[in-house]
Protein backbone atom coordinates (compact mmCIF):
# COMPACT_ATOMS: atom_id res chain seq x y z
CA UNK A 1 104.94 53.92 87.83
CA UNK A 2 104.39 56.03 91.14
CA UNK A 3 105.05 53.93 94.19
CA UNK A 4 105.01 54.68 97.91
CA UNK A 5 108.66 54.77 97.88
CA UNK A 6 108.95 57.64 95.51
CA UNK A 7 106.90 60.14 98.12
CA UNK A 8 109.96 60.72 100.22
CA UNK A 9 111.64 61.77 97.63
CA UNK A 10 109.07 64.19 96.22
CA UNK A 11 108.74 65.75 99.31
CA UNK A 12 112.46 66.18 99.96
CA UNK A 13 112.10 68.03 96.48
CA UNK A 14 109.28 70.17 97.40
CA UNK A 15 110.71 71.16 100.69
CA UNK A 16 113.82 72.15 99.09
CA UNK A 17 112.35 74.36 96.39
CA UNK A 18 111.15 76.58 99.08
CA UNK A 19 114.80 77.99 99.65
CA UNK A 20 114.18 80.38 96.62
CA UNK A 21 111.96 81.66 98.06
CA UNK A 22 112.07 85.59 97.63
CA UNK A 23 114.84 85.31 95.59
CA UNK A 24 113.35 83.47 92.12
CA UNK A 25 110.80 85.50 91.47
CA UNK A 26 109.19 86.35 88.93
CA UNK A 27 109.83 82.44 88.33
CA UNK A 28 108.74 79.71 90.39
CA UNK A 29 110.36 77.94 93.14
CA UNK A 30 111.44 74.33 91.96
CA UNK A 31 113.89 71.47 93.94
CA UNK A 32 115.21 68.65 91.94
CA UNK A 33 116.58 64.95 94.16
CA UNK A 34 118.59 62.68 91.87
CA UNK A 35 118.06 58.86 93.41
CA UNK A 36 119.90 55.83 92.72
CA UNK A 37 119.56 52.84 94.02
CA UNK A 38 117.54 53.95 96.77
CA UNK A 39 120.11 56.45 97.68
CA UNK A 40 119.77 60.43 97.61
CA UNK A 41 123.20 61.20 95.02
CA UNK A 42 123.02 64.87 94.66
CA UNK A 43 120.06 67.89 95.45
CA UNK A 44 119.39 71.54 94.48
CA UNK A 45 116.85 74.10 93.53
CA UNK A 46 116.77 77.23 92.22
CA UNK A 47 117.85 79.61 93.89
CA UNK A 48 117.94 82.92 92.26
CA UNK A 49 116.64 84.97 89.78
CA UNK A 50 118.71 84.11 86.49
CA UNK A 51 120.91 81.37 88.07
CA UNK A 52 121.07 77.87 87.60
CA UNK A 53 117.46 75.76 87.41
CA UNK A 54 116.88 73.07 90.13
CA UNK A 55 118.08 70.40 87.69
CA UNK A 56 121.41 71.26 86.69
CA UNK A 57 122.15 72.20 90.40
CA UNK A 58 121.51 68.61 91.67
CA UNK A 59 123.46 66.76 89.09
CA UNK A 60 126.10 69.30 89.45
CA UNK A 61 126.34 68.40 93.04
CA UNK A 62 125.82 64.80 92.52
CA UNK A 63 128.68 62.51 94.66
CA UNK A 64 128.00 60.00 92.30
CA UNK A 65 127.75 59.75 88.16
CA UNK A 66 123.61 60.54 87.44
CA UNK A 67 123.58 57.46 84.89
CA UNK A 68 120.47 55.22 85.37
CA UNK A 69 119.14 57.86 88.22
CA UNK A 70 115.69 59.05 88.87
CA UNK A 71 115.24 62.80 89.11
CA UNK A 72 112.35 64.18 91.47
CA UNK A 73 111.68 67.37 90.58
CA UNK A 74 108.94 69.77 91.65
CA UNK A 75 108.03 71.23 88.61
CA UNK A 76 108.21 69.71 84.48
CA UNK A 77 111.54 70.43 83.38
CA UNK A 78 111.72 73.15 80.51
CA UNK A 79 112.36 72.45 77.20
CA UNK A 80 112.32 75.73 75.57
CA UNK A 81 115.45 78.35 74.64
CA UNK A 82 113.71 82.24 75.03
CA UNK A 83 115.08 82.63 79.14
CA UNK A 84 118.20 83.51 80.54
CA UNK A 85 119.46 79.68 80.91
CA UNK A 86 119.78 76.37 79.03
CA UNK A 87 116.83 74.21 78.66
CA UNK A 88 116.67 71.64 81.51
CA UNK A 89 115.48 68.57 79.44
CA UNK A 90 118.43 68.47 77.16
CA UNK A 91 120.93 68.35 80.49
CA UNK A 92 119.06 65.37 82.04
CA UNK A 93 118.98 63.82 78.89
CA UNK A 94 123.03 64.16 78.63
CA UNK A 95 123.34 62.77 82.56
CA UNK A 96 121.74 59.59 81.75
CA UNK A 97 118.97 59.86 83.69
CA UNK A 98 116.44 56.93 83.32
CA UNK A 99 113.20 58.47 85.15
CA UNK A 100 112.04 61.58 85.72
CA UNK A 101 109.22 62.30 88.93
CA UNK A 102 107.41 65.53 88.35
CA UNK A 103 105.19 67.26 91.06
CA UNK A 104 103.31 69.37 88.14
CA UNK A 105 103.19 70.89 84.41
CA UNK A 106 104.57 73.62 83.94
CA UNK A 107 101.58 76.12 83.01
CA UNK A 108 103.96 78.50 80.66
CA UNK A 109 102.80 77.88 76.80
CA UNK A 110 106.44 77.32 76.02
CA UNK A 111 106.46 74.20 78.45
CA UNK A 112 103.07 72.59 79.49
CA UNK A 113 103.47 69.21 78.32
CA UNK A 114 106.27 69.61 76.20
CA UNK A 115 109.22 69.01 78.56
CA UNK A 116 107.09 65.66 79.26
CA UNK A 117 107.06 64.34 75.67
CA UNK A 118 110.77 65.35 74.77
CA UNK A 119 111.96 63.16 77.55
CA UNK A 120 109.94 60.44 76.70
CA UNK A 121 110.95 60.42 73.08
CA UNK A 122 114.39 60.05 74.92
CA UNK A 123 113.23 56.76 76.24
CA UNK A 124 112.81 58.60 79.58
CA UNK A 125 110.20 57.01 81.93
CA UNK A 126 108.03 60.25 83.31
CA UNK A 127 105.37 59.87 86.11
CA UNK A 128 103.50 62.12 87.98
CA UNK A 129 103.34 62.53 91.64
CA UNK A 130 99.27 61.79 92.89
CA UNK A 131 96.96 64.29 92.97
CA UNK A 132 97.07 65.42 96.43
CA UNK A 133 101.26 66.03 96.37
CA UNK A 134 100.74 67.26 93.01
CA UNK A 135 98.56 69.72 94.52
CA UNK A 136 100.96 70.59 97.39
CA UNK A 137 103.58 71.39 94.48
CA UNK A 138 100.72 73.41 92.36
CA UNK A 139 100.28 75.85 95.50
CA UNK A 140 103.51 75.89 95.87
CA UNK A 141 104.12 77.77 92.67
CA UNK A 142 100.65 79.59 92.87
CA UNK A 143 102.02 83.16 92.16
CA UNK A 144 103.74 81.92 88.57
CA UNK A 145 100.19 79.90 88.55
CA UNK A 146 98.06 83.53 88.55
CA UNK A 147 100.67 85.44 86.58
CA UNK A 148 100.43 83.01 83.92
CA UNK A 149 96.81 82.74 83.56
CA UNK A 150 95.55 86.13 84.73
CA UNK A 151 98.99 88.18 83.46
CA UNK A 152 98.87 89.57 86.79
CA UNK A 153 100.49 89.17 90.08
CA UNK A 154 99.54 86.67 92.87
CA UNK A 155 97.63 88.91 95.51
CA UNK A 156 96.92 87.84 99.07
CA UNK A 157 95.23 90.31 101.42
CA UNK A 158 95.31 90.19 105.35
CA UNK A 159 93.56 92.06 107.99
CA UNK A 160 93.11 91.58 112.00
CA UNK A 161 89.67 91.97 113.69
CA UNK A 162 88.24 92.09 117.22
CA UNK A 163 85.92 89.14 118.92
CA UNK A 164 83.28 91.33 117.80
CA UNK A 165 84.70 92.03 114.41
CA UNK A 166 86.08 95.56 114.69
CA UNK A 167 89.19 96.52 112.35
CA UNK A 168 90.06 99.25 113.84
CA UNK A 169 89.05 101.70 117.16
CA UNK A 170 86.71 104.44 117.98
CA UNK A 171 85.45 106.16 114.68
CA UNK A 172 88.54 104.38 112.69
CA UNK A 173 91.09 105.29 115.26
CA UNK A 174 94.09 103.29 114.72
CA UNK A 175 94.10 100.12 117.41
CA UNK A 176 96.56 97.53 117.74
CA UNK A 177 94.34 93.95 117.73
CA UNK A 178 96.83 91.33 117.12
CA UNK A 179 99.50 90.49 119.52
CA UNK A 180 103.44 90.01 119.02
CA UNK A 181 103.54 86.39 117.02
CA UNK A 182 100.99 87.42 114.81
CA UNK A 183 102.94 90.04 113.96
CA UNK A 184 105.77 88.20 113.57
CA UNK A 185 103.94 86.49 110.79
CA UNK A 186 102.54 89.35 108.85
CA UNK A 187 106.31 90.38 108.96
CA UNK A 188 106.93 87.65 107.29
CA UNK A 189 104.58 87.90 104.43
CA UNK A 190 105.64 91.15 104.08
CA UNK A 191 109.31 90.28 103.85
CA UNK A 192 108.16 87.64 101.14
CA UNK A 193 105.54 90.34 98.89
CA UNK A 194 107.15 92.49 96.45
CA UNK A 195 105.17 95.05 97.36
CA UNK A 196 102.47 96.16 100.39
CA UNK A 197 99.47 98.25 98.97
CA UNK A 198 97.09 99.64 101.25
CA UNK A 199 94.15 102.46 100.78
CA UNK A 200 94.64 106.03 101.44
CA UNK A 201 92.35 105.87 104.20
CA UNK A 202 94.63 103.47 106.13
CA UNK A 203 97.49 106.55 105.35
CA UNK A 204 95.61 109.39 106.70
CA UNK A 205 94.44 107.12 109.79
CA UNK A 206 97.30 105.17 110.64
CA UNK A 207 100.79 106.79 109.09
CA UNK A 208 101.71 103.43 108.74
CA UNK A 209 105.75 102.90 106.90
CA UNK A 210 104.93 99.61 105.83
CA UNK A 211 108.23 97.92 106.55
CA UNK A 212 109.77 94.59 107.47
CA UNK A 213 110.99 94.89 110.88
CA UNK A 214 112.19 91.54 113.26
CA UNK A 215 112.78 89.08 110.77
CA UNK A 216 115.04 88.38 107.92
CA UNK A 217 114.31 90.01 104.43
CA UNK A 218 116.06 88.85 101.43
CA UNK A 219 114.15 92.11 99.30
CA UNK A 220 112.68 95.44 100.22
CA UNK A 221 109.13 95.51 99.31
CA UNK A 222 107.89 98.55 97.66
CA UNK A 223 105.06 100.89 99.43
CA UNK A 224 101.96 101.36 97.43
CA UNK A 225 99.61 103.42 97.97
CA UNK A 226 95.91 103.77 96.41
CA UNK A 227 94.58 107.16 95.98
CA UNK A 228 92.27 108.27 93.82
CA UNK A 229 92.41 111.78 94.63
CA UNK A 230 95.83 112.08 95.39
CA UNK A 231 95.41 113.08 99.17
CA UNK A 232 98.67 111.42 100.50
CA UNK A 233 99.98 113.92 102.48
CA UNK A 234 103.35 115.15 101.91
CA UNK A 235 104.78 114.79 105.49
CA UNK A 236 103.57 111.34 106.05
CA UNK A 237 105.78 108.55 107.13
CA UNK A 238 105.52 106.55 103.53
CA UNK A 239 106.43 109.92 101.84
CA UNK A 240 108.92 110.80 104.13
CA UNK A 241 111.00 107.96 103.67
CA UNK A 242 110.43 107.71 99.51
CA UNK A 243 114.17 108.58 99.16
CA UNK A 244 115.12 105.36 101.22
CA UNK A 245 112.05 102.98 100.22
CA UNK A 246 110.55 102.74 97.20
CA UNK A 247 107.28 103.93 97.43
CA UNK A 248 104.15 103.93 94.76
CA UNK A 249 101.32 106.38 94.70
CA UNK A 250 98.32 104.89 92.66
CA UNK A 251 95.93 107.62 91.02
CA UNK A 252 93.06 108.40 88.70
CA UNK A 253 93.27 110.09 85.81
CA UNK A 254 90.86 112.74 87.08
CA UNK A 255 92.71 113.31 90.45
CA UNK A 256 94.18 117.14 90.78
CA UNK A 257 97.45 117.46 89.01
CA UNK A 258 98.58 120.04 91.52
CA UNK A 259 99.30 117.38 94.26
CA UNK A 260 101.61 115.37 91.54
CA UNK A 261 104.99 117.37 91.88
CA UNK A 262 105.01 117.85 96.06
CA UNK A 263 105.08 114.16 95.84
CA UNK A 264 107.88 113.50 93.16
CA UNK A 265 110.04 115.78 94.58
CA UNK A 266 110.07 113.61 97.32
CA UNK A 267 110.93 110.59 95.71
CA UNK A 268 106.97 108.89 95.32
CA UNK A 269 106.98 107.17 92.04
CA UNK A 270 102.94 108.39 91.17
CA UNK A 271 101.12 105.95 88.16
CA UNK A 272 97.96 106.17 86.55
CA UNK A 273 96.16 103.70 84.99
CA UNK A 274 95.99 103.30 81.16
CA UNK A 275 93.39 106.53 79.22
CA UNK A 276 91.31 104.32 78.27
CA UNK A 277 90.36 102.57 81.23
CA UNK A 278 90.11 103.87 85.07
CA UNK A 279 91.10 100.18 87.10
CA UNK A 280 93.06 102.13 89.89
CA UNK A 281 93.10 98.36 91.28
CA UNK A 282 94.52 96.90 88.55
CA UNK A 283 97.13 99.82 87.56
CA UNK A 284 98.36 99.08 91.59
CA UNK A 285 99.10 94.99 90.68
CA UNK A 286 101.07 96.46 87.51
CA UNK A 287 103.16 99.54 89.45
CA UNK A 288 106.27 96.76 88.78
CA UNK A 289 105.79 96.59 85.62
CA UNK A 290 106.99 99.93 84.11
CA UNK A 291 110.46 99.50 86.81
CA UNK A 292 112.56 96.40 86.57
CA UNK A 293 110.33 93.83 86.71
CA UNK A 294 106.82 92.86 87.46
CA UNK A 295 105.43 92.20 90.79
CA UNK A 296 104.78 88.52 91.29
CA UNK A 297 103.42 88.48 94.71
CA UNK A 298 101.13 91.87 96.69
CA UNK A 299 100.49 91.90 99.86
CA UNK A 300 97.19 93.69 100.25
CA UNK A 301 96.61 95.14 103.45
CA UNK A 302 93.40 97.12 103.57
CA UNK A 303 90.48 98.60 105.28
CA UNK A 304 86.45 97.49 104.73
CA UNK A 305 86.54 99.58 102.00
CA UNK A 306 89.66 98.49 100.03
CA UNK A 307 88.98 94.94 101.02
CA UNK A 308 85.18 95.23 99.23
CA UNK A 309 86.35 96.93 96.07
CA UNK A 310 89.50 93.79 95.75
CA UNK A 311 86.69 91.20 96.22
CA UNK A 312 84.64 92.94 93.57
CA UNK A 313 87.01 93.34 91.14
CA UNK A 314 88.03 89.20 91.69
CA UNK A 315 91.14 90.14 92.92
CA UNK A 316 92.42 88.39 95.65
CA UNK A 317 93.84 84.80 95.94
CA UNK A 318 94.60 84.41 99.44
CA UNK A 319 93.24 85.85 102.18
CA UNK A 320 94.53 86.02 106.22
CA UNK A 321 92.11 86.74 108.70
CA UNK A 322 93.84 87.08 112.56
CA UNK A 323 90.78 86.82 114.82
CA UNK A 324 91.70 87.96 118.67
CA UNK A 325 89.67 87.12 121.80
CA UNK A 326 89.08 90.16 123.13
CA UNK A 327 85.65 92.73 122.17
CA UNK A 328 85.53 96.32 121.98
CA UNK A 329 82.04 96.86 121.71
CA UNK A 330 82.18 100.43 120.01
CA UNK A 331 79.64 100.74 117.44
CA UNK A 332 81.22 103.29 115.67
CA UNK A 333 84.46 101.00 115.10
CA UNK A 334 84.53 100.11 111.52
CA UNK A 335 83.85 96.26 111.21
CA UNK A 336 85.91 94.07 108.84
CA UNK A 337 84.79 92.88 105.32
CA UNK A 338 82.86 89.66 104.95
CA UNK A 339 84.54 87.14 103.51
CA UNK A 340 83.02 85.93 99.85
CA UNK A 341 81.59 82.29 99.57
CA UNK A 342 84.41 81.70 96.73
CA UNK A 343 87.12 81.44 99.78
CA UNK A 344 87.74 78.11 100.89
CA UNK A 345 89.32 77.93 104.88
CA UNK A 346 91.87 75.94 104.36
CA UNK A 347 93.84 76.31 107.54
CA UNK A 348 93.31 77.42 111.35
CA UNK A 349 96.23 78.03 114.07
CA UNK A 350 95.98 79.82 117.33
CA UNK A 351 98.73 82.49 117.84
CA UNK A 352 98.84 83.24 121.69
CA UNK A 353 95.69 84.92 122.10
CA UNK A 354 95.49 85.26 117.92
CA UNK A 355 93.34 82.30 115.68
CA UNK A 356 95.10 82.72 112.12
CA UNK A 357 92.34 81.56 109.38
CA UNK A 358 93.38 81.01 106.17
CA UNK A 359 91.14 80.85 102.99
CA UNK A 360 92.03 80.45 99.21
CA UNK A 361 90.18 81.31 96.42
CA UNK A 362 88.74 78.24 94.70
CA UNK A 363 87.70 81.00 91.58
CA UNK A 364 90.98 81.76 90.37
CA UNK A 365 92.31 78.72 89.80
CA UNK A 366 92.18 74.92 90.62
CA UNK A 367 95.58 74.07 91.67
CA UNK A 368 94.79 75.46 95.48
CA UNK A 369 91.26 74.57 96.50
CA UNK A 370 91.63 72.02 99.68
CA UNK A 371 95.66 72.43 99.90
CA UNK A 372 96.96 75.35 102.80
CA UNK A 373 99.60 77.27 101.42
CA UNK A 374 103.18 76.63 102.66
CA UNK A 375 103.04 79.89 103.71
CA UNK A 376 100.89 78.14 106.65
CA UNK A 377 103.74 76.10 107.16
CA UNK A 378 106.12 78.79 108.38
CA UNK A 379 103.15 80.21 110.17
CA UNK A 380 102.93 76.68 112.51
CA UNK A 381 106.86 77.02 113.27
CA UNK A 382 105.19 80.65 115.05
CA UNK A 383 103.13 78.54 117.80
C-alpha cells in the first residue's frame, strides 16, 4: 500500500527518467530507484534508444544485493519479447524484488496491465503512485501517450505575439517580439522536437533556417516545410543548407511537378501525401516515417494561418504562447490565432519582459489535463 514515504522515491524516479530525454525516442522516458530498508541501493533510466530499460540499469548499479527491495519505477515494467531488449518483469523477478511502485500503465497493447499481473502472480506486491504523481508521470511520457493512441507524433505548436496581439510587423513583415530568454527556451524545444514545421508563408516572409543555436542539442531536428504549391524558393536559407540539414518539403498532389527537381537537386527530401487522400497536415507529422524512424515529437511553429488549419484538423497537443509588453498598434500586422476552448492553461512564467502561457489539450487525451508539462520545468530554471 502507497504511503507518504514512498513519494520521495517516486519522484527521485521521475526526475531521473528525464535524462533520456532526446535520446529514447521513439520510446518513453522511464527512471527506476531500488529501496531497501529505507535506503536508495542502486538508480537508472533509460537512456538511449535500444539500450538498457530503466530497470535493469538500477539493479545493475545496485551497491547492495536487490533481494527483498522495492523498485520505483516511472512507468509498468514490460513483459513482452517483440523490441530490441529483454523483458523487464522477468529481470526483477530474478533480483528478488518484493514490491514494485509504478507511476503509470504502460498504454502499448503488448503491456497495459500485463507487466502488473505477471509480477503479481510472482507474489510481487504492485501499487500505484496517486493520481496526481501518476499524472505527473503520464505527461511525462505524453508523446509515446499520442503516438500510441493517435499513431501519430506528439505535436506542440508555439508562437510570440505583441500586447496587442500582433505576430508579426507591418503587412507580415518579419519582427522580432520576444526577447533573449524566451528564446533561449524555444531553443530548447527545438533542440528536444525531431523536427520544426512551419508554413510556406513564414519561408517567403521570414527565410528563417530553423536551427538550434545557444544551447546543447543531443539531435538535429529536421526542417519541414508545408507547401502546397511548392513555392519554396530555391535560394532560401532552408534550401540552401539541405545538404547539411535535413530538410522536408510537404506538398499536394496537385502542386506543379516542375518545381520538384530544383529542389532535390539540392538535397530537399519533397513528400506527398497518400492518392487517396490530400491531409498535407497529416503527411508533415509522418515525413519520419518513410526515413529511419518516425517522428515522436513536432515542433509546430506557424503563422494565423497554419495555426487555424492545425486546430481544425485536432492537431495540436501543446501549445506556447510568449505574450510581450510592448504594442505595435499597426492594423495591418497579422494578429495571432485564438486559442480553442479545448486548451487548458496550465502554466504562466514571466521571461524578462516575456509572460510564457502554457495550455494542453484536454481533447486528446486524459493523462495531461491540470498537470504542466516538465517541459515548464526547464522553462522556470530560465527566470
Amino acid at each position: 500500500m502507497w504511503t507518504s514515504a514512498d513519494e520521495p522515491f517516486s519522484r527521485r524516479a521521475l526526475g531521473l527518467a528525464m535524462g533520456g530525454r532526446g535520446r529514447v525516442e521513439p520510446n518513453p522516458m522511464v527512471g527506476c530507484v531500488i529501496v531497501r530498508d529505507g535506503q536508495v541501493i542502486g538508480e537508472g533510466f533509460h537512456a538511449a534508444f535500444g539500450g538498457p530499460h530503466a530497470e535493469p540499469t538500477a539493479l545493475s548499479a545496485s551497491t547492495q544485493s536487490p533481494r527483498g527491495a522495492t523498485a520505483y519505477v516511472t512507468l509498468e515494467p514490460c513483459c513482452h519479447t517483440n523490441k530490441k531488449t529483454p523483458p523487464c518483469v522477468p529481470t526483477l523477478i530474478e533480483a528478488g524484488i518484493t514490491r514494485v511502485v509504478i507511476g503509470c500503465l504502460d498504454p502499448n497493447p503488448n503491456v497495459n496491465g500485463a507487466g502488473v499481473r505477471m509480477l503479481r502472480d510472482a507474489s510481487i506486491e504492485v501499487d500505484r503512485v496517486p493520481d496526481g504523481l501518476g499524472a505527473e508521470c503520464r505527461q511525462l511520457i505524453a508523446p509515446f501517450l499520442v503516438r500510441q493512441q493517435f499513431q501519430r507524433p506528439y505535436v506542440t505548436m508555439k508562437w510570440a505575439q505583441t500586447a496587442d496581439g500582433k505576430v508579426a510587423g507591418h503587412e507580415g513583415m518579419r519582427l522580432q517580439i520576444s526577447g533573449d530568454r524566451a528564446n533561449a527556451f524555444v531553443h530548447t524545444l527545438r533542440a528536444r522536437s525531431d523536427a520544426i514545421v512551419v508554413g510556406i508563408n513564414t519561408v517567403l516572409t521570414d527565410d528563417p533556417v530553423l536551427t538550434v543555436r545557444g544551447v546543447p542539442a543531443v539531435r538535429t531536428p529536421e526542417r519541414v516545410i508545408i507547401d502546397r504549391k511548392l513555392r519554396t524558393p530555391n535560394d532560401c536559407r532552408l534550401v540552401r543548407t539541405a545538404l547539411q540539414l535535413p530538410t522536408v518539403v510537404v506538398t499536394s498532389l496537385t502542386a506543379p511537378s516542375t518545381n520538384f527537381e530544383p529542389l532535390v537537386e539540392r538535397g530537399v527530401r519533397v513528400v506527398w501525401p497518400p492518392a487517396q487522400r490530400e491531409d498535407v497536415l497529416l503527411a508533415a507529422l509522418a515525413a519520419g516515417d518513410w526515413v529511419q524512424k518516425p517522428y515522436s515529437h513536432v515542433l509546430v511553429e506557424p503563422g494565423p494561418t497554419l495555426a487555424n488549419a492545425f486546430f481544425k484538423a485536432g492537431l495540436c497537443d501543446r501549445l506556447w504562447v510568449i505574450h510581450n509588453s510592448r504594442s505595435i498598434e499597426d492594423a495591418s500586422a497579422p494578429t495571432a490565432a485564438t486559442v480553442p476552448d479545448w486548451f487548458a492553461k496550465t502554466g504562466e512564467l514571466s521571461l524578462g519582459a516575456d509572460t510564457l502561457i502554457e495550455y494542453l489539450n484536454v481533447q486528446s487525451a486524459g493523462y495531461h489535463a491540470t498537470v504542466p508539462s516538465a517541459d515548464f520545468t526547464l522553462a522556470q530554471d530560465l527566470k
